[in-house]
Protein backbone atom coordinates (compact mmCIF):
# COMPACT_ATOMS: atom_id res chain seq x y z
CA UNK A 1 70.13 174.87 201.31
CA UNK A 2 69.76 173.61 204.57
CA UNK A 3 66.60 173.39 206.75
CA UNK A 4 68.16 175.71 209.67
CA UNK A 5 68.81 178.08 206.43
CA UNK A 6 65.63 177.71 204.61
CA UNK A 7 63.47 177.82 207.71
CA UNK A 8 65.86 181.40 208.44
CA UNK A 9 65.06 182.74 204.95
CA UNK A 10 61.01 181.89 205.23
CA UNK A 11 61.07 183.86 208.36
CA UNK A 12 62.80 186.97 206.30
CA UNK A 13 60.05 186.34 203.99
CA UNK A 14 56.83 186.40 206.42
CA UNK A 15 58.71 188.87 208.45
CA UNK A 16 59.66 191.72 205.30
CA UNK A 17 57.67 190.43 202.28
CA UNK A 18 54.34 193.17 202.78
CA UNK A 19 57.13 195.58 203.39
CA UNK A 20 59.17 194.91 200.78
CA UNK A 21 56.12 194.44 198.44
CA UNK A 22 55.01 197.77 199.31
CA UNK A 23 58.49 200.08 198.96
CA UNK A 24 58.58 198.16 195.54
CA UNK A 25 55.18 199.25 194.20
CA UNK A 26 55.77 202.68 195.41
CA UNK A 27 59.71 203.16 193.68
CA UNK A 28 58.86 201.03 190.37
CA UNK A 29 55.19 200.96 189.80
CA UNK A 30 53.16 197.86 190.24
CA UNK A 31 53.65 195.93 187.56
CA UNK A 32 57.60 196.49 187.53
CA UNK A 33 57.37 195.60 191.43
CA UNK A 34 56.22 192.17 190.80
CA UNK A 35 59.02 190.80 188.72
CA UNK A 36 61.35 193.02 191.09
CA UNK A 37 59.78 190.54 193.99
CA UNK A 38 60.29 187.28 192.39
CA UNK A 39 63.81 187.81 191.35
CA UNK A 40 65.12 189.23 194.42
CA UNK A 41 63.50 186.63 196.64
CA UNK A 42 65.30 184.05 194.11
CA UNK A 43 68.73 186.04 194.65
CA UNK A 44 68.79 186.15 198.08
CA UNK A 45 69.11 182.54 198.69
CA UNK A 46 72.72 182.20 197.85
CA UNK A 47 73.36 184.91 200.20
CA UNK A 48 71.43 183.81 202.81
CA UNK A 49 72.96 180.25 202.30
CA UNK A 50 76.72 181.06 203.28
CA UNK A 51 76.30 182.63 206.68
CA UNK A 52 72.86 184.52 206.71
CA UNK A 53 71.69 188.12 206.79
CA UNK A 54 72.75 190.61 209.04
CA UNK A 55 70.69 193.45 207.44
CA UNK A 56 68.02 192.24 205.58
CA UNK A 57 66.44 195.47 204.15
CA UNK A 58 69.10 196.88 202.97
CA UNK A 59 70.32 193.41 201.48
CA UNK A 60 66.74 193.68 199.78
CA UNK A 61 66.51 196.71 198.57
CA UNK A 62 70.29 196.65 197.10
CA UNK A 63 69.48 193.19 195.34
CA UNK A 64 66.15 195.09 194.03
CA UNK A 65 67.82 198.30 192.40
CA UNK A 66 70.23 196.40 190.95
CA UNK A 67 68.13 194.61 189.13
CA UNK A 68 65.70 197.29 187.86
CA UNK A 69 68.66 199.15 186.97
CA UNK A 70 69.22 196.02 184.74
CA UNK A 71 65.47 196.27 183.46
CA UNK A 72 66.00 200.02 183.06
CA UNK A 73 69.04 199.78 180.90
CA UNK A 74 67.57 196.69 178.99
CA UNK A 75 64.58 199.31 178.24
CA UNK A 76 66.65 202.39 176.85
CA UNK A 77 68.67 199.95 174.64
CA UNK A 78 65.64 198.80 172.63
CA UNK A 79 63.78 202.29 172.96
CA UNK A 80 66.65 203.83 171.29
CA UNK A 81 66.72 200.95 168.83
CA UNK A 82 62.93 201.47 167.63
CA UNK A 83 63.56 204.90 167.77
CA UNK A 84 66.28 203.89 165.28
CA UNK A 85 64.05 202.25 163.14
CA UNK A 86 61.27 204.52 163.12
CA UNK A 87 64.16 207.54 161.67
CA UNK A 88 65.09 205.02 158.68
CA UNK A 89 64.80 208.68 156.27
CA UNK A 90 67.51 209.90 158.79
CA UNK A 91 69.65 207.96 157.91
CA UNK A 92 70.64 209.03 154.09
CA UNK A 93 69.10 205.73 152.95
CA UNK A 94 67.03 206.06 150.07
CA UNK A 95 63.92 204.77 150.62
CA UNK A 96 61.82 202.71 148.18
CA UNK A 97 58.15 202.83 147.28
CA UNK A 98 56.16 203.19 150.44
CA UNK A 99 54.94 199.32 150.42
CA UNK A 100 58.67 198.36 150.23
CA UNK A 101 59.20 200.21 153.33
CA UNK A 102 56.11 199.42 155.04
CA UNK A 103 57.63 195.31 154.48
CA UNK A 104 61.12 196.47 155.40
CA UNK A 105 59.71 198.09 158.87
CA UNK A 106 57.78 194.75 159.35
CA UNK A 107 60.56 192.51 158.85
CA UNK A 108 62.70 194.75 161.03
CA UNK A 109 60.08 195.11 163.92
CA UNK A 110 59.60 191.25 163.73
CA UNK A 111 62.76 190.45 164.82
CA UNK A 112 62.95 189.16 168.39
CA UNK A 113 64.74 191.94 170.48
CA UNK A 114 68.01 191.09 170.64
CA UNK A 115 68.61 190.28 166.91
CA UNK A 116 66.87 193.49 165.73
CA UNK A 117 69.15 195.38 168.39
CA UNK A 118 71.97 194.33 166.37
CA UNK A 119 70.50 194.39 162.79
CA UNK A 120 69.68 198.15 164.07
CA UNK A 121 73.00 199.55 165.07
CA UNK A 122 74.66 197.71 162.04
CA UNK A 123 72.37 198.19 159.16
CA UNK A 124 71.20 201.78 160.21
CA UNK A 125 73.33 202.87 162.42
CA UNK A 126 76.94 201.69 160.72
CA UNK A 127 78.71 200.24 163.87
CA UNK A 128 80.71 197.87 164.11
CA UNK A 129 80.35 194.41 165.51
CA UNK A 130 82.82 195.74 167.90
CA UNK A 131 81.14 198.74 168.32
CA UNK A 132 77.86 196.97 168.57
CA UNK A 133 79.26 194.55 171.07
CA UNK A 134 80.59 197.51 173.23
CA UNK A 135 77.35 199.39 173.48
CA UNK A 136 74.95 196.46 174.11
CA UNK A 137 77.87 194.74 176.62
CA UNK A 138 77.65 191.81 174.84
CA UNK A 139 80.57 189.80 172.52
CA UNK A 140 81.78 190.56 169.31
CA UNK A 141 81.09 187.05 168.48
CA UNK A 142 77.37 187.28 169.67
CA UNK A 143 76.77 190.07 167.53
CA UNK A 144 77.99 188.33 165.09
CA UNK A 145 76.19 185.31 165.60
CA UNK A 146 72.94 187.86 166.28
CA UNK A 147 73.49 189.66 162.80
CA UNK A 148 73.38 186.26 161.25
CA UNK A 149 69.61 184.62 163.12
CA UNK A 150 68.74 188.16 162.01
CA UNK A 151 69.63 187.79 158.14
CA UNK A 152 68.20 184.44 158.07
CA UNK A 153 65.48 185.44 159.70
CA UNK A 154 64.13 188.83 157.68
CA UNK A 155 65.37 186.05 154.21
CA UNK A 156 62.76 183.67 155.67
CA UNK A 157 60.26 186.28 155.93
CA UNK A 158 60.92 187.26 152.47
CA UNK A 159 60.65 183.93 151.19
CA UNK A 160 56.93 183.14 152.29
């Protein structure tokens, strides 16, 4: 970025930051409105960059909902996942002793997000990598690649 560029985009900070700090907290809650801030400031460089900003609110606030629709949709995906996990009877599987499934939640819960997301919707919920891949907009190869840190994982576990 350029200094005429960079000194343009501080004065869209000083001049919109309480402003835009403020409409934040009051649409997505405090804490949400913090990480809302940072990465919209970061995104609006690039635009900023190529031949400035004609309407800065609205540039703002688009970049903003965007991205908590992002957080929003990252949010139902694993709330629907736990939800998953916490219906394990639901599912027709026939549960073992209650310490055995006490260990199995465990190991399942201690996967990092994204590899239980796909462990999830395989194991429990009989998709299909495909299917999987579809619903969580990622690759058939990364669930693939998922299902596998998650095996190796929950075998680890097992192991100690």
């Amino acid at each position: 970025m350029n200094e005429e560029s960079q000194a343009s985009l501080s004065d869209i900070y000083n001049r919109y930051s309480n402003w835009f700090r403020a409409r934040l907290v009051r649409r997505y809650g405090a804490q949400d409105a913090e990480d809302l801030l940072q990465e919209t400031w970061l995104r609006v460089g690039p635009y900023h960059a190529g031949q400035g900003i004609r309407h800065p609110k609205a540039l703002l606030l688009r970049i903003a909902s965007n991205l908590a629709a992002d957080l929003y949709a990252g949010r139902d995906r694993r709330a629907r996942c736990a939800r998953e996990v916490g219906q394990l009877d639901g599912w027709g599987v026939e549960m073992p002793a209650q310490t055995d499934e006490v260990l199995a939640k465990q190991l399942v819960l201690g996967l990092p997000v994204p590899l239980r997301d796909v462990f999830v919707l395989s194991r429990f919920g009989g998709l299909t990598n495909t299917q999987i891949g579809e619903q969580l907009g990622i690759s058939p190869k990364t669930v693939e690649w998922r299902m596998t840190k998650a095996l190796a994982h929950c075998a680890a576990q097992l192991r100690r």
